[in-house]
Each structure stands twice: as structure tokens, then as C-alpha cells.
N, C-alpha and C. Protein backbone atom coordinates (compact mmCIF):
# COMPACT_ATOMS: atom_id res chain seq x y z
N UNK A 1 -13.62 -87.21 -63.67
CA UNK A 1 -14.47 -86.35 -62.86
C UNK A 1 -13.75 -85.05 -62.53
N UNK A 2 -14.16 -83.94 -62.23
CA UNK A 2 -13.91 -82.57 -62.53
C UNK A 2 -13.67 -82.69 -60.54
N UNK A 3 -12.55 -81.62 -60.14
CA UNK A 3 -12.46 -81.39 -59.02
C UNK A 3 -13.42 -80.58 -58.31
N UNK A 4 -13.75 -81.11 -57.33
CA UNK A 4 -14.94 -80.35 -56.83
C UNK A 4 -14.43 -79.38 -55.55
N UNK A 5 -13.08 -79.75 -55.28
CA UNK A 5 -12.76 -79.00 -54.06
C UNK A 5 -12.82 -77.17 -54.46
N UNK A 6 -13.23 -76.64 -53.55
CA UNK A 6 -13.91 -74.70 -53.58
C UNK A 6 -12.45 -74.70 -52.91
N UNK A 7 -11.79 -73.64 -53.68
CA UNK A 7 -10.74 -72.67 -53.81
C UNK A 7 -11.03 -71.44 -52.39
N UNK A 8 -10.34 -71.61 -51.54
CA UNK A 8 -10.13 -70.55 -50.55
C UNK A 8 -9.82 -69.41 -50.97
N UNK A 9 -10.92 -68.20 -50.55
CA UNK A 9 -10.45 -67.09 -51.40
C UNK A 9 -10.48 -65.99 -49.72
N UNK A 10 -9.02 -64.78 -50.07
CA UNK A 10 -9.53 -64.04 -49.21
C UNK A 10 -9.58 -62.73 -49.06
N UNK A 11 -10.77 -62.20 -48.64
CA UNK A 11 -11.62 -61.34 -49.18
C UNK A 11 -11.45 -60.09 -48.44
N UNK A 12 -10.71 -59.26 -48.35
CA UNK A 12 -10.00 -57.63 -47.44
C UNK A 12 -11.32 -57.15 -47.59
N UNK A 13 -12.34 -56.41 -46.59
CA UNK A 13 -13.10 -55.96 -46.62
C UNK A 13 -12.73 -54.37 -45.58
N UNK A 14 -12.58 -53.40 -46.45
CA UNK A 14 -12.14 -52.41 -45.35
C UNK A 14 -13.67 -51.73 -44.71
N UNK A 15 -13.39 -51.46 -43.41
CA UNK A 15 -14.68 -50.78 -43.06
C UNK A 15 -14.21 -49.46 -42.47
N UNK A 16 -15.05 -48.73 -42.12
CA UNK A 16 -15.17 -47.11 -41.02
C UNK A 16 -16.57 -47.34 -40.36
N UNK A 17 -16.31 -46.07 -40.10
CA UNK A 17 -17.52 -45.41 -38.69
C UNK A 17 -19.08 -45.41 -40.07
N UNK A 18 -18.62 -45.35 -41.19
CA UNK A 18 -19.80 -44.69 -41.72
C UNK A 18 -20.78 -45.90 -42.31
N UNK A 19 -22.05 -45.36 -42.37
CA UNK A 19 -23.10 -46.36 -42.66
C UNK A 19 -23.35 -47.38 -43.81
N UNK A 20 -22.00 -46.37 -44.93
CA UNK A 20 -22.01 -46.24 -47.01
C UNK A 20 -21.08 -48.10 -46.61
N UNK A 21 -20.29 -47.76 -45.09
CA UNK A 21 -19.14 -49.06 -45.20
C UNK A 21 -19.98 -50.51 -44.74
N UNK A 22 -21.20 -50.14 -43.96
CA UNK A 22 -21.64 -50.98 -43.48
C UNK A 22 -22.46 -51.84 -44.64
N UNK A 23 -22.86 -50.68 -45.38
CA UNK A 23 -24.22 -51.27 -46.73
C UNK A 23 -23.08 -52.05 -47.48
N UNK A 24 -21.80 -51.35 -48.20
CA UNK A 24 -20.75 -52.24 -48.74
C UNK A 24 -20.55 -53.81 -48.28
N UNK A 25 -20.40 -53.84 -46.58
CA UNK A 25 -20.02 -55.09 -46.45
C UNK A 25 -21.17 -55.77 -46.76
N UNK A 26 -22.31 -55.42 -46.18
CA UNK A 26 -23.73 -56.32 -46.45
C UNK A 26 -23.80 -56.54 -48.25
N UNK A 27 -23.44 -55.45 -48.96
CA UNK A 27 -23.60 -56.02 -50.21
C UNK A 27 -22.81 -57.18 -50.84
N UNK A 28 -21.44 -56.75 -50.23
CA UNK A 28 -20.47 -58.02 -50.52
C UNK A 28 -20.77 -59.29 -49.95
N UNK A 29 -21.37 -59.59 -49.28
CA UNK A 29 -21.40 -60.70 -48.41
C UNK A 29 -22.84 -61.63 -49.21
N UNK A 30 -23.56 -60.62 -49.75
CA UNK A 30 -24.88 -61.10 -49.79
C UNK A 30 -24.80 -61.27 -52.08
N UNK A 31 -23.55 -60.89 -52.61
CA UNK A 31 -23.09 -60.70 -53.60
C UNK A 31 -21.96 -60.95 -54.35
N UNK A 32 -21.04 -61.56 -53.43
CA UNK A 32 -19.40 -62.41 -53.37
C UNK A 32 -19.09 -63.47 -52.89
N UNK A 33 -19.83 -63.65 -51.73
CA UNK A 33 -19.37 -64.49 -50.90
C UNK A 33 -20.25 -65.49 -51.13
N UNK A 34 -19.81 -66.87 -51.08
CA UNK A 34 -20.84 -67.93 -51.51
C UNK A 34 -21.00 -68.39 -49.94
N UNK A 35 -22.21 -68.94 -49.51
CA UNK A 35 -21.98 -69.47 -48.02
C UNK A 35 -21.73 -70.79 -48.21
N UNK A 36 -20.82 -71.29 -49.02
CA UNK A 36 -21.00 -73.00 -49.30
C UNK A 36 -19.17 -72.63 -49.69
N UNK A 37 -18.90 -71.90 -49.38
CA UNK A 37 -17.38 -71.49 -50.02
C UNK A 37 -16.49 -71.66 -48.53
N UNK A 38 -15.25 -71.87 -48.71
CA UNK A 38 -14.09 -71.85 -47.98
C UNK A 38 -13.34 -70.26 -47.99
N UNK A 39 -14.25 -69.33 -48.09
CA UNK A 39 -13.90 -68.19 -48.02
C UNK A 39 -13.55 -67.57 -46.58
N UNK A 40 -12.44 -66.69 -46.32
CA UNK A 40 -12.17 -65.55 -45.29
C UNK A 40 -12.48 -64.33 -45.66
N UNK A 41 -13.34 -63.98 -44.55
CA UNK A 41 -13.31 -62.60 -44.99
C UNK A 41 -12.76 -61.70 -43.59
N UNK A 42 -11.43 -61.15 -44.20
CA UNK A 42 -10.77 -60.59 -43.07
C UNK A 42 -11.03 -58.69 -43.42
N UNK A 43 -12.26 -58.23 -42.40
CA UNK A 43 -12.55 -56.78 -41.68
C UNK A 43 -11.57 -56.15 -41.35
N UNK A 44 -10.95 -54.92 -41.92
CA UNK A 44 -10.20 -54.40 -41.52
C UNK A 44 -10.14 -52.91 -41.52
N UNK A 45 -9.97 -52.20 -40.76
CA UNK A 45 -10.26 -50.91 -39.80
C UNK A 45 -8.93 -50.82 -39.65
N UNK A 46 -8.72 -48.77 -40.28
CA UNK A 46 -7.81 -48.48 -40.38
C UNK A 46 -7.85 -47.10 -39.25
N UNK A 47 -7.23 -47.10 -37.99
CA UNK A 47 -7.66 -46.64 -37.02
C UNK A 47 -6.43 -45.12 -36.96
N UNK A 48 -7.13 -44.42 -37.28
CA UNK A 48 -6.47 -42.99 -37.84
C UNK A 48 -4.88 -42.56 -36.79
N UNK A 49 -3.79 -42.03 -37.09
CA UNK A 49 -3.07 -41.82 -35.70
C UNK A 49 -3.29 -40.39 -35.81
N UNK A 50 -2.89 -40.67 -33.80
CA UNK A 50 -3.68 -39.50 -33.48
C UNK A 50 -2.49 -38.51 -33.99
N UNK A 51 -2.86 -37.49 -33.58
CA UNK A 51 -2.49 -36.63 -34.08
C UNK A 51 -1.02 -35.67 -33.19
N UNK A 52 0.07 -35.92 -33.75
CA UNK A 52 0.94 -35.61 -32.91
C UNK A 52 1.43 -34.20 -32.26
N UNK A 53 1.24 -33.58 -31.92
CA UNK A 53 1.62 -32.41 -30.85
C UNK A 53 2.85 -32.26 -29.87
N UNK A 54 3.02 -31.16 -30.24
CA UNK A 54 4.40 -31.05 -29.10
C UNK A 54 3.55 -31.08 -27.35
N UNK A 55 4.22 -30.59 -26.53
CA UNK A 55 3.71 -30.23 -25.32
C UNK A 55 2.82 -29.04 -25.54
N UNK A 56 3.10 -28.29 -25.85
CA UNK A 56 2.63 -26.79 -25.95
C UNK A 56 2.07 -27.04 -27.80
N UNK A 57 1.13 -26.60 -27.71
CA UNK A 57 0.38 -26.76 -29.13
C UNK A 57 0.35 -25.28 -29.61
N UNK A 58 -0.17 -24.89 -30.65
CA UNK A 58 0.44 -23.83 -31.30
C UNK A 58 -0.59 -22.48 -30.83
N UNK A 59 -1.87 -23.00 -29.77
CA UNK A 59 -2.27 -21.76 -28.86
C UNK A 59 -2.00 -21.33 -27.33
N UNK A 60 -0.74 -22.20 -27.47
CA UNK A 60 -0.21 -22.23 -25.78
C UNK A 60 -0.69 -22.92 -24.88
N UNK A 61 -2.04 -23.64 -25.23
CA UNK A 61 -2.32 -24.99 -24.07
C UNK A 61 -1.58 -26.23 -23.94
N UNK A 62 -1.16 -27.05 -22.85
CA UNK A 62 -0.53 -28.19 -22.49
C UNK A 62 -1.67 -28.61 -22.88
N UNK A 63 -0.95 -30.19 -23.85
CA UNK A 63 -1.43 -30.98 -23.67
C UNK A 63 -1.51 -32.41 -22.41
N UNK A 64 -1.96 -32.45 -21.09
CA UNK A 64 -1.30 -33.35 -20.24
C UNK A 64 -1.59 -34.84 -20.86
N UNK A 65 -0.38 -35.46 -20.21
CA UNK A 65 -0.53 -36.92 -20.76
C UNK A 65 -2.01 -37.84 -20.58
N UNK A 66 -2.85 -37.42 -19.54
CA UNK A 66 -4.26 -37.61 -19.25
C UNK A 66 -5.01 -37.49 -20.68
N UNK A 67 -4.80 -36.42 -20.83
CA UNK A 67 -5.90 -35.66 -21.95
C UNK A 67 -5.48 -36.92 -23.15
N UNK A 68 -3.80 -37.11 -23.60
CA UNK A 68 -3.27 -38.44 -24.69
C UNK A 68 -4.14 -39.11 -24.72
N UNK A 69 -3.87 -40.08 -23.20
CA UNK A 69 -4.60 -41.19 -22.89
C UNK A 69 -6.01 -41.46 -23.06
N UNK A 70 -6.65 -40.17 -22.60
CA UNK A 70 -7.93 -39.87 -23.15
C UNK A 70 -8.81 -40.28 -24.34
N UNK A 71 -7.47 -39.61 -25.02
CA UNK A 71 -7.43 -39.40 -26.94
C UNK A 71 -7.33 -41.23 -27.36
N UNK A 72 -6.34 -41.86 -26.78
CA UNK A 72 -5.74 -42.87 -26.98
C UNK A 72 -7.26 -43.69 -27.17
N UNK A 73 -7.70 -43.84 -25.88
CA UNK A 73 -8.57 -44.47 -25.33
C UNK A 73 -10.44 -44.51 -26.03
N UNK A 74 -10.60 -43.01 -26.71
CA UNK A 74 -11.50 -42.98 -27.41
C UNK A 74 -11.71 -43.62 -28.53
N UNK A 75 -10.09 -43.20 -29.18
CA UNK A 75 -9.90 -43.83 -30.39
C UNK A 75 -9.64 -45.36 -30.95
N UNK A 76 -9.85 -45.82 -29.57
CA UNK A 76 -9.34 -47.51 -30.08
C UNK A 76 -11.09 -47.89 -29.44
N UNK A 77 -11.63 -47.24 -28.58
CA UNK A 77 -13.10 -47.47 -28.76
C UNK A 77 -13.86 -47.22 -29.85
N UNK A 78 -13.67 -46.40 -30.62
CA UNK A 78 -14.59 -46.26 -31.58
C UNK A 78 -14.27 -47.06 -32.77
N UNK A 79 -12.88 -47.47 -33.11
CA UNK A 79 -12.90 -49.05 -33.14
C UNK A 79 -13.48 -50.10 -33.15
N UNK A 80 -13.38 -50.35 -31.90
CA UNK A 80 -13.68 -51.53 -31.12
C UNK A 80 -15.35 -51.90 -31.91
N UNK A 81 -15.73 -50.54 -31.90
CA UNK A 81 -17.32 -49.99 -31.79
C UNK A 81 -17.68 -50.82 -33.50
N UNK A 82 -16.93 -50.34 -34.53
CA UNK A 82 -17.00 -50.02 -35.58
C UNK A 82 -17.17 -51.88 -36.09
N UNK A 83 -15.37 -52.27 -35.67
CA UNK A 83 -15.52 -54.18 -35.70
C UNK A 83 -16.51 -54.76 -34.89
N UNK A 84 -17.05 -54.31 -33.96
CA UNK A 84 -18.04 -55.16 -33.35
C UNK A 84 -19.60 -55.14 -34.35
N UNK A 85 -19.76 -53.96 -34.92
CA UNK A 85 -20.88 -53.85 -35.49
C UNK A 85 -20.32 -54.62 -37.14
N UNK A 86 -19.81 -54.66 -37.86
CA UNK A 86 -19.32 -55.42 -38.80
C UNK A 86 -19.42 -56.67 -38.48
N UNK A 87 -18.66 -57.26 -37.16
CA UNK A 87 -18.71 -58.78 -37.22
C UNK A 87 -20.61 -58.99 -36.65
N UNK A 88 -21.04 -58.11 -36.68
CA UNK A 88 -22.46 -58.62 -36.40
C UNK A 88 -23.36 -58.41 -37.47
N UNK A 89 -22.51 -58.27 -38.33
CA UNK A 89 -23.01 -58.01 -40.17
C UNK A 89 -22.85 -60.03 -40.32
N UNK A 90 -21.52 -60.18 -40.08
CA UNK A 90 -21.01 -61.18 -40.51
C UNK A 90 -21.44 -62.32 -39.91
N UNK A 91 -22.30 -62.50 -38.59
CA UNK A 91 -22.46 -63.56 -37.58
C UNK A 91 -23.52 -64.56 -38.39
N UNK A 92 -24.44 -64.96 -39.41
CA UNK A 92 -25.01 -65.81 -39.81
C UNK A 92 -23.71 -65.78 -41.24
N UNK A 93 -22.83 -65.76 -41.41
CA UNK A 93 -22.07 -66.69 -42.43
C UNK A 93 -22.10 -67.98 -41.68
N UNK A 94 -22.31 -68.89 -42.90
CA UNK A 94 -22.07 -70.52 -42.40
C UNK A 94 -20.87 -70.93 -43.56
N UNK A 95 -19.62 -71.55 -42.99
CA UNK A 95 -18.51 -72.43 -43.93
C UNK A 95 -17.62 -71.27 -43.94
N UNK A 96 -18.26 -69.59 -43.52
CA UNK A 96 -17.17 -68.44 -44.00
C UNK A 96 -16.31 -68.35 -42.87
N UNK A 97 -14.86 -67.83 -42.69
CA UNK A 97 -14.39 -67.60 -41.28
C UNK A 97 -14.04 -66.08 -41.74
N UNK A 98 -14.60 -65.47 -40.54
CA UNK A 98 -14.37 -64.19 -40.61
C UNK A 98 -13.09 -63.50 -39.39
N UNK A 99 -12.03 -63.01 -40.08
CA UNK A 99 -10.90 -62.25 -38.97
C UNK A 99 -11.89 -61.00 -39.42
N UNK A 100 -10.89 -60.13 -37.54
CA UNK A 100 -10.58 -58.89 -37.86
C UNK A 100 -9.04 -58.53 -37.39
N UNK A 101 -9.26 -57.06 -38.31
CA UNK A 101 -7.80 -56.66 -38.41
C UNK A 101 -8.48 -54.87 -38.25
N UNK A 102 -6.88 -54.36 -36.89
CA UNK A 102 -7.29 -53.37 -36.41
C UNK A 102 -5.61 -52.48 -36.57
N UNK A 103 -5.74 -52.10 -37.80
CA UNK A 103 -4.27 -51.27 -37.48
C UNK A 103 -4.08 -49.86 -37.91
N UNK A 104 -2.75 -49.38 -37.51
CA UNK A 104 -2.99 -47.74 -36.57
C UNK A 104 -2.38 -46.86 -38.25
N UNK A 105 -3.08 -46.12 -38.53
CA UNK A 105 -2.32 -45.48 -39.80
C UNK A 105 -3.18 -44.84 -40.56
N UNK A 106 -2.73 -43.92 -41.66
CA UNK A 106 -3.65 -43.30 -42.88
C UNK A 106 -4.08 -44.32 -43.82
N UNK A 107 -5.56 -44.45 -44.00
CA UNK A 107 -6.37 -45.76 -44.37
C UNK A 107 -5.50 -46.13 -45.66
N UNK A 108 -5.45 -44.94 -46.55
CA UNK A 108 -4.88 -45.47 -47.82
C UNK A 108 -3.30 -46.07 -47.71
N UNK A 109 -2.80 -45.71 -46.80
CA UNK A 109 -1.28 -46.75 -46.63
C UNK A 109 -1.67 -48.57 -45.94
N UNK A 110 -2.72 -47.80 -45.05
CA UNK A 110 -2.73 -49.43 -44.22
C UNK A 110 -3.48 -50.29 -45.08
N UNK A 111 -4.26 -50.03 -46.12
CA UNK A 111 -5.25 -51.19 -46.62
C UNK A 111 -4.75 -51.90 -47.87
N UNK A 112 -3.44 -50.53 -48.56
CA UNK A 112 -2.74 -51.29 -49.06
C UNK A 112 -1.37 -52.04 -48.97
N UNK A 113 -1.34 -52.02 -47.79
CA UNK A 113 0.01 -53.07 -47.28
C UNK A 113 -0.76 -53.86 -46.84
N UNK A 114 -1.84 -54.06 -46.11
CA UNK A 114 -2.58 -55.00 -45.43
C UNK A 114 -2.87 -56.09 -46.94
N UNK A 115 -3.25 -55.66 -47.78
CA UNK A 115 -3.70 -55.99 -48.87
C UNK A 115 -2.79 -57.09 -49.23
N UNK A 116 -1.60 -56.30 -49.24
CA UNK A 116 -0.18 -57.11 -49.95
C UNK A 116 0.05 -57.96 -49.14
N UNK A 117 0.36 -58.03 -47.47
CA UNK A 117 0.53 -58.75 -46.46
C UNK A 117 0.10 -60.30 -46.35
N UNK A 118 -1.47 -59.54 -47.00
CA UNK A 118 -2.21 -61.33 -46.34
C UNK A 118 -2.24 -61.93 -48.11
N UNK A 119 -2.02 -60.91 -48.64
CA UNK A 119 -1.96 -62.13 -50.11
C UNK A 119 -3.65 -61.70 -50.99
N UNK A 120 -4.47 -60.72 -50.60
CA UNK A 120 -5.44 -60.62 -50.90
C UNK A 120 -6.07 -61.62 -52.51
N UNK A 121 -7.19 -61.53 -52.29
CA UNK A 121 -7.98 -62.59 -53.52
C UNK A 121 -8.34 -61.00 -54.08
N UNK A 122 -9.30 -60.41 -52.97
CA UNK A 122 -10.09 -59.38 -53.84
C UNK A 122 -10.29 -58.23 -52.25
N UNK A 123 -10.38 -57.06 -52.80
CA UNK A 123 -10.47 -55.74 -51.98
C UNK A 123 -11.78 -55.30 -52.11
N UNK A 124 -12.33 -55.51 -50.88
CA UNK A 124 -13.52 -54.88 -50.87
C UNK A 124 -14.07 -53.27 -50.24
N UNK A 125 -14.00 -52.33 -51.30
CA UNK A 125 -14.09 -50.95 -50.10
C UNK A 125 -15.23 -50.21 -50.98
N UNK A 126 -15.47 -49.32 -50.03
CA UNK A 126 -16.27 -48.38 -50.43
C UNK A 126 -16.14 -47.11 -51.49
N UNK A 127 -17.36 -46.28 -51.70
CA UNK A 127 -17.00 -45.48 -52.81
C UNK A 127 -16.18 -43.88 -51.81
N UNK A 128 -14.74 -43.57 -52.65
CA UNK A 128 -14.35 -42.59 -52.04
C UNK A 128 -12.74 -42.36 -52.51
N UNK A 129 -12.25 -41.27 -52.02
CA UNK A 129 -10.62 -41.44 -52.29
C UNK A 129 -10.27 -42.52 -52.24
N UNK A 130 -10.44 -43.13 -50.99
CA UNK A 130 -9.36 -44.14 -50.49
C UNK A 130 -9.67 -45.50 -51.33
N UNK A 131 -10.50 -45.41 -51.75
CA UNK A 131 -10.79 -46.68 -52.42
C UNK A 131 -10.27 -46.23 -54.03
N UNK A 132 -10.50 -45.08 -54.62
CA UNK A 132 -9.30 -44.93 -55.57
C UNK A 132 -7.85 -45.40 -55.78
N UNK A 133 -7.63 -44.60 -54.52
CA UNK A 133 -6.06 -45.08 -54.37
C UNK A 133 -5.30 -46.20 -54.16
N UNK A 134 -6.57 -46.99 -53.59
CA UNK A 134 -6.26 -48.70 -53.47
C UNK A 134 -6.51 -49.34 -54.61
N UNK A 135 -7.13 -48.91 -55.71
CA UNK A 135 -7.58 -49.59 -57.01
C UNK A 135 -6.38 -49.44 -57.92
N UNK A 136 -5.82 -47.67 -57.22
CA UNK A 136 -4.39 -47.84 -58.36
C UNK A 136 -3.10 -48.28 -57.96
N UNK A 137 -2.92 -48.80 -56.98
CA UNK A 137 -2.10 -49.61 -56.18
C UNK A 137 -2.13 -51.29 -55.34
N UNK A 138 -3.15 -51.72 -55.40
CA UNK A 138 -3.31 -52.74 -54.75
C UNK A 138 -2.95 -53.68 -56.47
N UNK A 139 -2.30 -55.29 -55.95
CA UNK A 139 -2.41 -56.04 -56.90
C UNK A 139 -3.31 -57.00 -57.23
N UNK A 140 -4.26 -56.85 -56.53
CA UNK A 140 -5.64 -57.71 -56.90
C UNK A 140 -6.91 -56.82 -56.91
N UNK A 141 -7.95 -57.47 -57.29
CA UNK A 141 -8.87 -56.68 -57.87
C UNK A 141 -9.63 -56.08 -57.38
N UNK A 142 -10.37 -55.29 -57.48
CA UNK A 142 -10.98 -54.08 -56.23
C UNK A 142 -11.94 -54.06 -56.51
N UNK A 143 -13.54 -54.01 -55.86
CA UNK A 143 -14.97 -54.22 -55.72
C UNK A 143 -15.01 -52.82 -54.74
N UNK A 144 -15.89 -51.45 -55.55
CA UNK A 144 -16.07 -50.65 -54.88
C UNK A 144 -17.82 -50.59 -55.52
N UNK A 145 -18.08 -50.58 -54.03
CA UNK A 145 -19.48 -50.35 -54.03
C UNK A 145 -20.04 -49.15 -53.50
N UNK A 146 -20.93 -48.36 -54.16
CA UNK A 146 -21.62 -47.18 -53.62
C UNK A 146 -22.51 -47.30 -53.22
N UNK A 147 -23.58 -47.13 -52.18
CA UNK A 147 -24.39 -46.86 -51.54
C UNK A 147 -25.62 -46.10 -52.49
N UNK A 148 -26.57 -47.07 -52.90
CA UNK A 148 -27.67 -45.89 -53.45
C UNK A 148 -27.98 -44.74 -52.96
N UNK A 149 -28.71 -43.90 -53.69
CA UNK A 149 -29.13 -42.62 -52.86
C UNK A 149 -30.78 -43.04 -52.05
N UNK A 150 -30.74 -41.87 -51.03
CA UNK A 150 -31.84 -42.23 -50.86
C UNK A 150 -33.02 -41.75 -51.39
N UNK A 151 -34.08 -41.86 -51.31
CA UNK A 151 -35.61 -41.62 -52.46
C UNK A 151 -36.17 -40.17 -52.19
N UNK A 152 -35.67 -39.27 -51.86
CA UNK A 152 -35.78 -38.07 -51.51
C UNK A 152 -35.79 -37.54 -50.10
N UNK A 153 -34.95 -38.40 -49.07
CA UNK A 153 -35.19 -38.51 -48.05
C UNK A 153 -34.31 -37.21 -47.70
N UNK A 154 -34.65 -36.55 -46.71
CA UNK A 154 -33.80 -35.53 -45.56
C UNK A 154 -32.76 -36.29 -45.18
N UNK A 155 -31.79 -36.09 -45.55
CA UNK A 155 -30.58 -36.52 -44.11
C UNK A 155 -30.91 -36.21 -43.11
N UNK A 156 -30.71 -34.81 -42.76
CA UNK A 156 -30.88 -34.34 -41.25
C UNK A 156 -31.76 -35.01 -40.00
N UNK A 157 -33.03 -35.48 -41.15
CA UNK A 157 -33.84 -36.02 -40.03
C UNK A 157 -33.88 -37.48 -39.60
């Protein structure tokens, strides 16, 4: 008799703020992921650093440590914002366990160490640089999905 035990696979799904990352994960999930599988799919958000400044910035305004904190504080919300709406992509997987992963850096460094870190099966990102640069560097296989266009629709509106 042939082994029936399903192979744990795990599945780097990078996301952002943008809508192209949200349709990606829904496509992967609804196109990779078996719901009868022992699959992880670990979300991961590459949360930009801010941007470093002396005291005095190069038009003569202080930056006060308030204003940092400020900065600090937005930026790990919009975050927060970004994995919460992903894992609510992910909340009817059944058998799947879904992490997230929230770390501080330029996407194309963090997704491919993250990549290497957890041992990736397969990289799931969107269409764009960064998903280039992870296709020519990551050691497992990369699933970049584009976002159809839309049917003549306005953006703006």
C-alpha cells in the first residue's frame, strides 16, 4: 500500500498595503493550498525602516523624539492593519495553520532571508521588483501572481 501520509509544505506568502497582494494571497490559497493538506502558510510583511535622520534634517527642522515615536507608531499600525486583513483572507482554512511574520527592513532583503530562515517549500509574492529579485535569489520556487486588469474600469473612481 502506497503512503498516504500529506507532506507538510511551507508556504512564505509575502504581503503589503496593496490590494494586487491581497488578490495574490486569495489566489494562492484558493490554487496551492489543498484544505485537506498539512500545510503552513506563514504571512509575512516586510515593514519598511523608517527613515533615518540626524536631529536637524537637511531644511533645518528638529526632528523631536515625539514626532519618531509618532513615525514609529504609525508604522507598526499599518502593519498591524495589513496582517490583520490577510489573516482574515486566511480564517476559513480548515487542516491549514497559518503564522504571521512581521519584520523591520527593505522587502527584498527580508523575504529573502525570511525565505532561507524557515526552510521555505515555495514563495508566494506578487507581480513587481521585489518579487524579481526574490525569484533570482531565493532557493525554492517562486509563484508570482499578477492581478488581472480591470474591464475598463476608472481607477480614480
Amino acid at each position: 500500500m502506497a503512503d498516504t501520509e500529506v507532506q507538510e509544505r511551507k508556504i512564505v506568502v509575502a504581503i503589503d498595503e496593496g490590494e494586487e497582494s491581497i488578490y495574490a494571497l486569495t489566489w494562492a490559497i484558493k490554487n496551492v493550498v489543498s484544505q485537506n493538506s498539512n500545510d503552513t502558510i506563514i504571512l509575512l510583511y516586510a515593514k519598511p525602516p523608517l527613515k533615518v535622520y540626524s536631529t536637524l534634517d537637511g531644511s533645518g527642522y528638529l526632528f523631536s523624539s515625539d514626532v519618531m515615536v509618532s513615525m514609529e507608531k504609525y508604522s507598526k499600525d499599518v502593519a498591524d492593519c495589513v496582517m490583520e486583513k490577510a489573516k482574515r483572507v486566511c480564517k476559513d482554512l480548515q487542516n491549514v495553520k497559518v503564522e504571521a511574520r512581521i519584520e523591520k527592513g527593505d522587502a527584498k532583503d527580508v523575504i529573502c532571508e525570511a525565505v532561507e530562515k524557515i526552510g521555505a517549500d515555495l514563495l508566494r509574492a506578487f507581480l513587481g521588483s521585489v518579487s524579481t529579485h526574490c525569484a533570482q535569489n531565493v532557493k525554492c520556487p517562486v509563484l508570482i501572481v499578477k492581478k488581472p486588469k480591470s474591464n475598463g474600469r476608472n481607477k480614480s473612481s
